[in-house]
Each structure stands twice: as structure tokens, then as C-alpha cells.
Protein backbone atom coordinates (compact mmCIF):
# COMPACT_ATOMS: atom_id res chain seq x y z
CA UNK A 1 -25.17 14.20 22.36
CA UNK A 2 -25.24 13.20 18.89
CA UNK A 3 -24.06 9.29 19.50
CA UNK A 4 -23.36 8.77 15.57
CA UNK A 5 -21.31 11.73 15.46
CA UNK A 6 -19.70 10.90 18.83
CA UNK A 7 -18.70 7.37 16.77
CA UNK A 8 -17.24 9.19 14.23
CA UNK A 9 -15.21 11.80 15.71
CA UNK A 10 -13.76 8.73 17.88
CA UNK A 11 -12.57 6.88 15.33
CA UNK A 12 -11.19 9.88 13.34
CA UNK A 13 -9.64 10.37 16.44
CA UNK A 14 -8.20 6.99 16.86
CA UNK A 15 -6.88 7.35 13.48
CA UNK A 16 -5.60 10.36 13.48
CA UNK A 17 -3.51 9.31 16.33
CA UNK A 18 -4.96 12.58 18.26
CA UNK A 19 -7.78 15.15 18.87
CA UNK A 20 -6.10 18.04 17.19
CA UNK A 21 -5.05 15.86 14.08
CA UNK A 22 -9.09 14.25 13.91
CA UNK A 23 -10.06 17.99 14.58
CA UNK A 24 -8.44 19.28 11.53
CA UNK A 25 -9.15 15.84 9.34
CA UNK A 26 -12.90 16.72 10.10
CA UNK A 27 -12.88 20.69 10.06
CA UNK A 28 -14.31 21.27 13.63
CA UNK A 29 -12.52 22.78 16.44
CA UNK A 30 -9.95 20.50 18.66
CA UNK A 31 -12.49 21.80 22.14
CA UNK A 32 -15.66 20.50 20.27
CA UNK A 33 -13.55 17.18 19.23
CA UNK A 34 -12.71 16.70 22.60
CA UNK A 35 -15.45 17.61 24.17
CA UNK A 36 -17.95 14.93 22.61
CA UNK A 37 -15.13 12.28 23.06
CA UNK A 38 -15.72 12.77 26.63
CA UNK A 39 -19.39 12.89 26.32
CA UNK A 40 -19.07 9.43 24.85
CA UNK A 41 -16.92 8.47 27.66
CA UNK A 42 -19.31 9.49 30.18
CA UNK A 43 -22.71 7.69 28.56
CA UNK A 44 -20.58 4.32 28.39
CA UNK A 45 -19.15 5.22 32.22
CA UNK A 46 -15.70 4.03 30.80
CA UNK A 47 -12.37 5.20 29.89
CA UNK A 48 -11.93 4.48 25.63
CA UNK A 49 -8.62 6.32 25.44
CA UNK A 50 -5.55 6.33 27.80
CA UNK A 51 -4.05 9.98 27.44
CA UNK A 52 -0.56 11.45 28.08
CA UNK A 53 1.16 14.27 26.67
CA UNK A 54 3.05 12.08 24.00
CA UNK A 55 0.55 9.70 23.03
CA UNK A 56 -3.29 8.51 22.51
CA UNK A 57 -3.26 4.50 23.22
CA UNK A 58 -7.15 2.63 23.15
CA UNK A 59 -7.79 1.56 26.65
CA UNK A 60 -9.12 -2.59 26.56
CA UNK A 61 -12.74 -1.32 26.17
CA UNK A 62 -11.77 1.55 23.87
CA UNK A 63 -10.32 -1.30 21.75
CA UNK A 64 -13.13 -3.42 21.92
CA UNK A 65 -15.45 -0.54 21.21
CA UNK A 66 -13.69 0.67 18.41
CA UNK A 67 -13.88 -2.66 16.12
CA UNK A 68 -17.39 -2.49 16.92
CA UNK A 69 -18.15 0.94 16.06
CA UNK A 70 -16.42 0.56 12.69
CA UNK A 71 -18.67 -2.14 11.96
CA UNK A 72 -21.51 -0.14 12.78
CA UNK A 73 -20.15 3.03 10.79
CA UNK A 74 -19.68 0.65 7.83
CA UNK A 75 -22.87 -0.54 7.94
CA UNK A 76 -24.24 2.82 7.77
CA UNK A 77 -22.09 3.33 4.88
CA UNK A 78 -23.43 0.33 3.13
CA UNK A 79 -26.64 1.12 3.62
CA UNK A 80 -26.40 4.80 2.21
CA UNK A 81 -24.71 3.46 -0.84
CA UNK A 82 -27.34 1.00 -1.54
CA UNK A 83 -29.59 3.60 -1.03
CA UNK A 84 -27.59 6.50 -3.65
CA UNK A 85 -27.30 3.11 -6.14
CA UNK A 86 -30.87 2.76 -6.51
CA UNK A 87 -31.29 6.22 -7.80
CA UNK A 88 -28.00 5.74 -9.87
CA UNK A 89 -26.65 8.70 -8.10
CA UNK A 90 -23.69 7.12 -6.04
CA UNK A 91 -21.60 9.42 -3.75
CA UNK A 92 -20.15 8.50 -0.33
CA UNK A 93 -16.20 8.03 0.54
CA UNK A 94 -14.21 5.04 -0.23
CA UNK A 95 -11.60 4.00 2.18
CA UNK A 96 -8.34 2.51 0.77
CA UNK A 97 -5.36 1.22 2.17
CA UNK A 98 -2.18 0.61 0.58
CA UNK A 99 1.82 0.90 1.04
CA UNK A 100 3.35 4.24 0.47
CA UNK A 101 4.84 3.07 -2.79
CA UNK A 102 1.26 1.74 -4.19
CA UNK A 103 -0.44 4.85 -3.05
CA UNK A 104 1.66 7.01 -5.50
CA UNK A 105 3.21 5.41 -8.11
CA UNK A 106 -0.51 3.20 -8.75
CA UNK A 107 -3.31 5.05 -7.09
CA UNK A 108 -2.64 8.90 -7.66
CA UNK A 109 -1.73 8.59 -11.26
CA UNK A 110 -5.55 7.22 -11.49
CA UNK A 111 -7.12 9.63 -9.42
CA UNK A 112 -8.21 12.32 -12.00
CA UNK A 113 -9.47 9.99 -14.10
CA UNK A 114 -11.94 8.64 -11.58
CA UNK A 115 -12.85 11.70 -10.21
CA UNK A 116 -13.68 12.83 -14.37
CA UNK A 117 -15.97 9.44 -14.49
CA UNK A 118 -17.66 9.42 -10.43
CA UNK A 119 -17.41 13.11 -9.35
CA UNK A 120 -19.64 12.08 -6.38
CA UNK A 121 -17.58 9.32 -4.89
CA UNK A 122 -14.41 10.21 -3.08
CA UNK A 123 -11.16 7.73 -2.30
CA UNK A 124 -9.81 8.51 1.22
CA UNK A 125 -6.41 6.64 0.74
CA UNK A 126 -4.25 5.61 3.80
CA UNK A 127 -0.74 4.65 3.51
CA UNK A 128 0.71 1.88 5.52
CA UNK A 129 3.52 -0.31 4.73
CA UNK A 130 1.67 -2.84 6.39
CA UNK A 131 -1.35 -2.68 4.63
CA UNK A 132 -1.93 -6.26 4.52
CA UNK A 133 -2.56 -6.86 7.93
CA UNK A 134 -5.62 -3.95 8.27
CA UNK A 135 -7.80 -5.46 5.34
CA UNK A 136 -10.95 -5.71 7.65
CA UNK A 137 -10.55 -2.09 8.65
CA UNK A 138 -11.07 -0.83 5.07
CA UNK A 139 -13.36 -1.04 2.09
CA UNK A 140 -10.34 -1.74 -0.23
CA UNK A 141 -6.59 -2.89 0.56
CA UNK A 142 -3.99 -2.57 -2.31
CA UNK A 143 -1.62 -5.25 -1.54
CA UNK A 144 1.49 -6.70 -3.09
CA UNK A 145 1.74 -10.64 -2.68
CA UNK A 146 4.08 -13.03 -3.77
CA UNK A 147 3.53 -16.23 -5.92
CA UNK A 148 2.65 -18.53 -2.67
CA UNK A 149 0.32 -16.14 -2.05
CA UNK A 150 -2.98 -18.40 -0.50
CA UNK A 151 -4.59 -16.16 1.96
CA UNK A 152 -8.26 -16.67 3.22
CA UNK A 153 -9.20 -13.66 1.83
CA UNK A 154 -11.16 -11.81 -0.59
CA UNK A 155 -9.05 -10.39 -3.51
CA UNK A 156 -9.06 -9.53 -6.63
CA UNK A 157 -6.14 -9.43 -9.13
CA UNK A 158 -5.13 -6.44 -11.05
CA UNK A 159 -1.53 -6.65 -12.59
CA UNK A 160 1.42 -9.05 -12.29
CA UNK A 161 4.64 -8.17 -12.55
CA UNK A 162 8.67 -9.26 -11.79
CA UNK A 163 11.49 -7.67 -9.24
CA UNK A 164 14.75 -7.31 -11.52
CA UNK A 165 17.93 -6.13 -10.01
CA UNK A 166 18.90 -2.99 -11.46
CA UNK A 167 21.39 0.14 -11.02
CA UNK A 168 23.00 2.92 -13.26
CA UNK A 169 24.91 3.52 -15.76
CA UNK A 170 26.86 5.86 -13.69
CA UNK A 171 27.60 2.67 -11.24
CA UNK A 172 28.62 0.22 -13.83
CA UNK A 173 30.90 2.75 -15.60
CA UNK A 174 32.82 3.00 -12.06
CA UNK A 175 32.18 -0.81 -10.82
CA UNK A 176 31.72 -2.87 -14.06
CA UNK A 177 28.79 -4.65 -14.74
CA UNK A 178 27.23 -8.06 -13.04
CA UNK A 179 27.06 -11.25 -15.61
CA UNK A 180 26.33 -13.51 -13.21
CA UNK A 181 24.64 -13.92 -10.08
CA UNK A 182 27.86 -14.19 -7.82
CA UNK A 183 29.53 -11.07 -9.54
CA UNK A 184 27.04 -9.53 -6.96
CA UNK A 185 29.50 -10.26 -3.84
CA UNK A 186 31.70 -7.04 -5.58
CA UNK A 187 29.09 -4.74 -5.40
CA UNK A 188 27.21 -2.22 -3.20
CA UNK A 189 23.69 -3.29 -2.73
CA UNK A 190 20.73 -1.08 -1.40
CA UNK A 191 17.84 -3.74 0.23
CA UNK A 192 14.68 -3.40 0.49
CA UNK A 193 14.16 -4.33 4.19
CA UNK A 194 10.27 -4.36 4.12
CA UNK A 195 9.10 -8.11 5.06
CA UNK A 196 7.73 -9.38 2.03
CA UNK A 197 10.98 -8.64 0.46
CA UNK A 198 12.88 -10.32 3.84
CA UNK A 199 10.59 -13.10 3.61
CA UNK A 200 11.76 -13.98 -0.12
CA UNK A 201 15.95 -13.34 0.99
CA UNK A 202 17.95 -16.19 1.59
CA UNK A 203 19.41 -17.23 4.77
CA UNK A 204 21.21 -14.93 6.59
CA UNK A 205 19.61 -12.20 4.55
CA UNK A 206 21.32 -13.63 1.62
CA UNK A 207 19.99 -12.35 -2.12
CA UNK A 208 17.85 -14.95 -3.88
CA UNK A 209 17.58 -14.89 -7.78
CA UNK A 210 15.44 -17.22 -9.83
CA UNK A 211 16.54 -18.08 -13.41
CA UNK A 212 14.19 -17.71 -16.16
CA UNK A 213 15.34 -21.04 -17.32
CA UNK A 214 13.52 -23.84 -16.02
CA UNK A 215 16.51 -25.61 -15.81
CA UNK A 216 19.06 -23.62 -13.82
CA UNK A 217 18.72 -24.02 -10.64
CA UNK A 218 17.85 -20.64 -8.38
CA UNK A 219 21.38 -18.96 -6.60
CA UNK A 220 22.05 -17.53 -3.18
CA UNK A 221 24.24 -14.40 -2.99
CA UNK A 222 26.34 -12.61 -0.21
CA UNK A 223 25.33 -9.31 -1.42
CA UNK A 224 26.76 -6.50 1.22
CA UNK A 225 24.57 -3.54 2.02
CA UNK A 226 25.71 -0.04 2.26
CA UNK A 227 21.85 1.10 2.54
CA UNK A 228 19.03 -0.21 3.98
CA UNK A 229 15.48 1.19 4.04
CA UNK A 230 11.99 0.29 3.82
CA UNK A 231 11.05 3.33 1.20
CA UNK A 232 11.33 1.72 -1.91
CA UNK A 233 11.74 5.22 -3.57
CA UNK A 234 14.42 6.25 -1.26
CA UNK A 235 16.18 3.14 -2.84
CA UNK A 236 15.33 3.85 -6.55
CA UNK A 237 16.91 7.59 -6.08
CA UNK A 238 20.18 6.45 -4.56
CA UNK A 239 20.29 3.81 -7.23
CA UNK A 240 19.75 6.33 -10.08
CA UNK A 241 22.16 8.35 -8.30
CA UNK A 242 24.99 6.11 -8.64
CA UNK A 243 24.76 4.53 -5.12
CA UNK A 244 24.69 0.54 -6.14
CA UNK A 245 22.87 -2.30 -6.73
CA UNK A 246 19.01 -2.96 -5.64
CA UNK A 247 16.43 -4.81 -6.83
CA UNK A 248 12.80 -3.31 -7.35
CA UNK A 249 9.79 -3.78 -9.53
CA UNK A 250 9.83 -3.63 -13.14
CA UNK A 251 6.46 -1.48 -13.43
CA UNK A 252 8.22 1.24 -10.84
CA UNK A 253 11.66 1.27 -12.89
CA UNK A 254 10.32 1.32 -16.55
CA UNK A 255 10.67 5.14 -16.86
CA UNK A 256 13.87 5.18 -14.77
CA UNK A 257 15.17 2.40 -17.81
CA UNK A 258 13.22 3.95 -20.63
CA UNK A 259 15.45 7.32 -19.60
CA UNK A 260 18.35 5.66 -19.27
CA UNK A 261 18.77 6.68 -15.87
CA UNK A 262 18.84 2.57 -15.14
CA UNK A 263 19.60 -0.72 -16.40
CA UNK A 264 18.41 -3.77 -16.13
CA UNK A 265 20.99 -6.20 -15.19
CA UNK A 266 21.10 -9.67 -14.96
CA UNK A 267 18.23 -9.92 -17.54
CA UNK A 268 18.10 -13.75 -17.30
CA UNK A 269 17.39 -13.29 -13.42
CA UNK A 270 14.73 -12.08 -11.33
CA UNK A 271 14.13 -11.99 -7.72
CA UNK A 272 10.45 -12.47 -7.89
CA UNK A 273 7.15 -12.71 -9.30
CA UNK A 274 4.51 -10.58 -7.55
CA UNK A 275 0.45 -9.89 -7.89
CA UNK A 276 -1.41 -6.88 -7.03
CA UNK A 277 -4.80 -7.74 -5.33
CA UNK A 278 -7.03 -5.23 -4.25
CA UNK A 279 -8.23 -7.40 -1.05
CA UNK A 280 -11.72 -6.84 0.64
CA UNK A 281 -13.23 -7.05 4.52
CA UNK A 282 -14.40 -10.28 4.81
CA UNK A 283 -18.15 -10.97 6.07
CA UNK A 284 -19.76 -7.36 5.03
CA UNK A 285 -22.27 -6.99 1.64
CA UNK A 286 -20.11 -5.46 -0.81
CA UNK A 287 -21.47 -1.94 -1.65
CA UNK A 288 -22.30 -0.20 -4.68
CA UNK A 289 -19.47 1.94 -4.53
CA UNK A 290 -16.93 -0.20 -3.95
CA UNK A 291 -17.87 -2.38 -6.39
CA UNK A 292 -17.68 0.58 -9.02
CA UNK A 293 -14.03 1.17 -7.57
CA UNK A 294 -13.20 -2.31 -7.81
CA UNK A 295 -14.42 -2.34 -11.42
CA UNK A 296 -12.96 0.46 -12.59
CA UNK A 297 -9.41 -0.31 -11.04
CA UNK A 298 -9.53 -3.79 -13.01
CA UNK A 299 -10.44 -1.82 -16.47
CA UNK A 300 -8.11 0.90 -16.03
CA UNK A 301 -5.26 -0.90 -14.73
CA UNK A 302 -4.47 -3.28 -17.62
CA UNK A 303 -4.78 -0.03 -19.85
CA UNK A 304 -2.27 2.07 -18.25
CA UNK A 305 0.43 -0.67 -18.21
CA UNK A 306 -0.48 -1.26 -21.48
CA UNK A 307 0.07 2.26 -22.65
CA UNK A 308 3.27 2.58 -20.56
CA UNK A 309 5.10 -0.10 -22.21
CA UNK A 310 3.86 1.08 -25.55
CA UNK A 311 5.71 4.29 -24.40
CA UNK A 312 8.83 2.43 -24.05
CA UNK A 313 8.91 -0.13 -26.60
């Protein structure tokens, strides 16, 4: 038995959420997958997965095993970067997390463009709309963090940016348009019920907004829902299409606004300030590749919302 293959297939397996999904992920047959799982069973003389016909679960020892192993497979990683960096040849996988929203509205717009400048070095992106909590199980998390942000982590900032409240023109034809804050109560509203955006409501889910005048104090609003979701796009669509109120980033509306297909309403009002960090595992030598990623994310990213607003203005 191959034991570092045995490792990998494992956690591809873990990940996947199944042998047939790792099978495919890895292009080798779902009897071979299995088959060396088992084999890794039987040298430990322990049970790692728990199997039923609806689900994959880690046993206590698989779990154990697991955090270990992906230490071990990281290391290995590390130490074939710093190898390929020597010879300035670097090629290898980088593993990013991020929320659904940041993997395609920020990531894949950038993904040509590194693949032109590192051929060799491929991004294996994961989407998770809690990305924030699984920083030490990837070589990069893409997270979104508020202003109180002070987590004992490693991160480094790439963009700020603002949640305005927005809908369309459609909407406002039919409803009338918001002037102030508590013109809100009259309105449909579409929340975002992800929990950095519940952790930054009101109480009793009540709709925060911050003036941008240092001397108006911030206002609480009854805002009633006719749609809730966590998809942030499924919340931008029904808003373009006429469906109410929502609030959402700036950065992710400014084509929907430069079209026309939005407005920005409320314009002295926001509901937040926000940072993107791309956050690191803590405890682990940062390798070369990563630290090309990392680089080329803080060049590029100031560049492309640079050139998007010059688009619009």
C-alpha cells in the first residue's frame, strides 16, 4: 500500500463527502478509491469513516486522523514548493476557500490572468459560506469581516468597501422611493440572512443604518421581509427584478447601478463597512507559492476596482 497516496485519497474522500465524488475529483476508479481506504483502515486496525447509504461521517479517530494527515500533506506541500522555488520553477496547487459570492464575483474574474502570469501553479477554490471558520484547513481563506474585526489570525487586507441599500427603478416607480431611514417600514425588503449580516441587524432582526454624518446618530428599522436567503445573488436578481428593497455591497452592485438596472438609495446611509482579508493557517512556514498568490491578489486587486469605477464614473 502506498500510505501517502492512501492519505490523500482519504482526505479527497472526506471532502468530497464520498468515494465516488473523491473518485471522480482524482480520476481513478470508485473500487480502487475504496479499496485503499480500507487498506488504510486495516494498517491502523481502526474504523476512520462511519458508512451508511446516505452519508460518510469521520468516526472519533477518523477525525483525529484526518487533522493530522492534513498537516502532514501540507507539509509535503511546503516542502515541494520550497523545493520548485529554488529553481524558480514553482508549480503545485493552491487551496482556497471562500463564500460562494467571493469565489465568483472576486476570484474567477482573476483567474485567467494568473494562470497567463504562473501557468504552473493551480488554485483549487472551495466555496463555503462559512469560510471563516476552516482557515487552518487551507492555504488561503477569502473572508469578508466587518469593522470590529480583531481576530487572532493571520490576514492580509485587500479591498474595503460599504453595504448600501439598494433596489430598482422598476420598484420605486410602483412603491416610491425611501428618503429616510423609516420610509423603509413601507417597503418589501429581501435580507441577507448569512451571520455576518445577522450579527450587524438590530434587535429583533431589525435593519441598522449608519449615517455618513458623524453627527446623526445610527437608526433602527422594522423592515418586513418577503424573501430571505443566504445567496447574496439570489437577492441581487430579485432586486433587479423588481422584488424590493435589500442591501448588498457596493463593489457587487456597481454594474447593476452603472446599467441602471439599480439605484442606490438612501445615499447618506450605509449598513456597513467591510474588509476583505485573505486569512492564512496559523503555525505552518508560508510557502513559495502562496506567497506569490498572496502577492499577486494584493497587486491585482486594487487595479481591477480601480478600473471598474473608472468604467462607471
Amino acid at each position: 500500500m502506498d500510505r501517502l497516496q492512501a492519505m490523500k485519497i482519504f482526505e479527497r474522500v472526506v471532502e468530497e463527502g464520498g468515494f465516488a465524488a473523491a473518485a471522480r475529483a482524482m480520476d481513478m476508479s470508485p473500487p480502487v478509491v475504496t479499496r485503499m481506504v480500507a487498506e488504510l483502515e486495516q494498517h491502523l486496525g481502526t474504523r476512520l469513516l462511519q458508512r451508511t447509504t446516505r452519508k460518510l461521517s469521520l468516526t472519533d479517530a477518523g477525525e483525529s486522523y484526518l487533522q493530522r494527515v492534513r498537516a502532514i500533506l501540507h507539509e509535503i506541500d511546503d516542502a515541494e514548493a520550497a523545493a520548485a522555488a529554488s529553481t524558480r520553477d514553482l508549480r503545485g496547487t493552491i487551496r482556497i476557500v471562500a463564500a460562494p459570492v467571493l469565489a465568483t464575483n472576486f476570484l474567477a474574474p482573476m483567474v485567467a490572468l494568473w494562470h497567463a502570469h504562473y501557468p504552473k501553479l493551480m488554485l483549487d477554490i472551495s466555496m463555503d459560506a462559512f469560510a471563516s471558520s476552516r482557515v487552518d484547513e487551507f492555504d488561503v481563506t477569502i473572508m469578508v469581516v466587518g469593522e470590529d474585526f480583531d481576530a487572532k489570525i493571520v490576514a492580509r487586507p485587500l479591498v474595503q468597501g460599504e453595504a448600501i441599500v439598494v433596489a430598482s427603478p422598476h420598484y420605486l416607480n410602483r412603491r416610491g422611493t425611501p428618503r429616510e431611514p423609516q420610509d423603509l417600514v413601507q417597503h418589501d425588503f429581501l435580507r441577507d440572512s448569512s451571520a455576518p449580516v445577522r450579527a450587524q441587524m438590530g434587535p429583533g432582526r431589525k435593519l441598522r443604518l449608519q449615517s455618513l454624518r458623524a453627527d446623526v446618530p445610527d437608526e433602527e428599522v422594522e423592515t418586513p421581509a418577503v424573501l430571505q436567503s443566504m445567496s447574496t445573488e439570489l437577492l441581487m436578481r430579485a432586486a433587479v427584478d423588481g422584488a424590493g428593497v435589500t442591501v448588498t455591497s457596493r463593489l457587487l452592485a456597481e454594474d447593476h447601478l452603472a446599467r441602471g438596472e439599480l439605484v442606490h438609495i438612501l445615499p447618506n446611509w450605509i449598513f456597513s463597512r467591510y474588509t476583505i482579508y485573505a486569512a492564512l493557517p496559523s503555525g505552518r512556514m508560508l510557502p513559495a507559492r502562496t506567497r506569490v498568490f498572496l502577492d499577486f491578489l494584493t497587486e491585482q486587486v486594487p487595479l481591477a476596482m480601480a478600473d471598474k469605477r473608472g468604467q462607471f464614473s
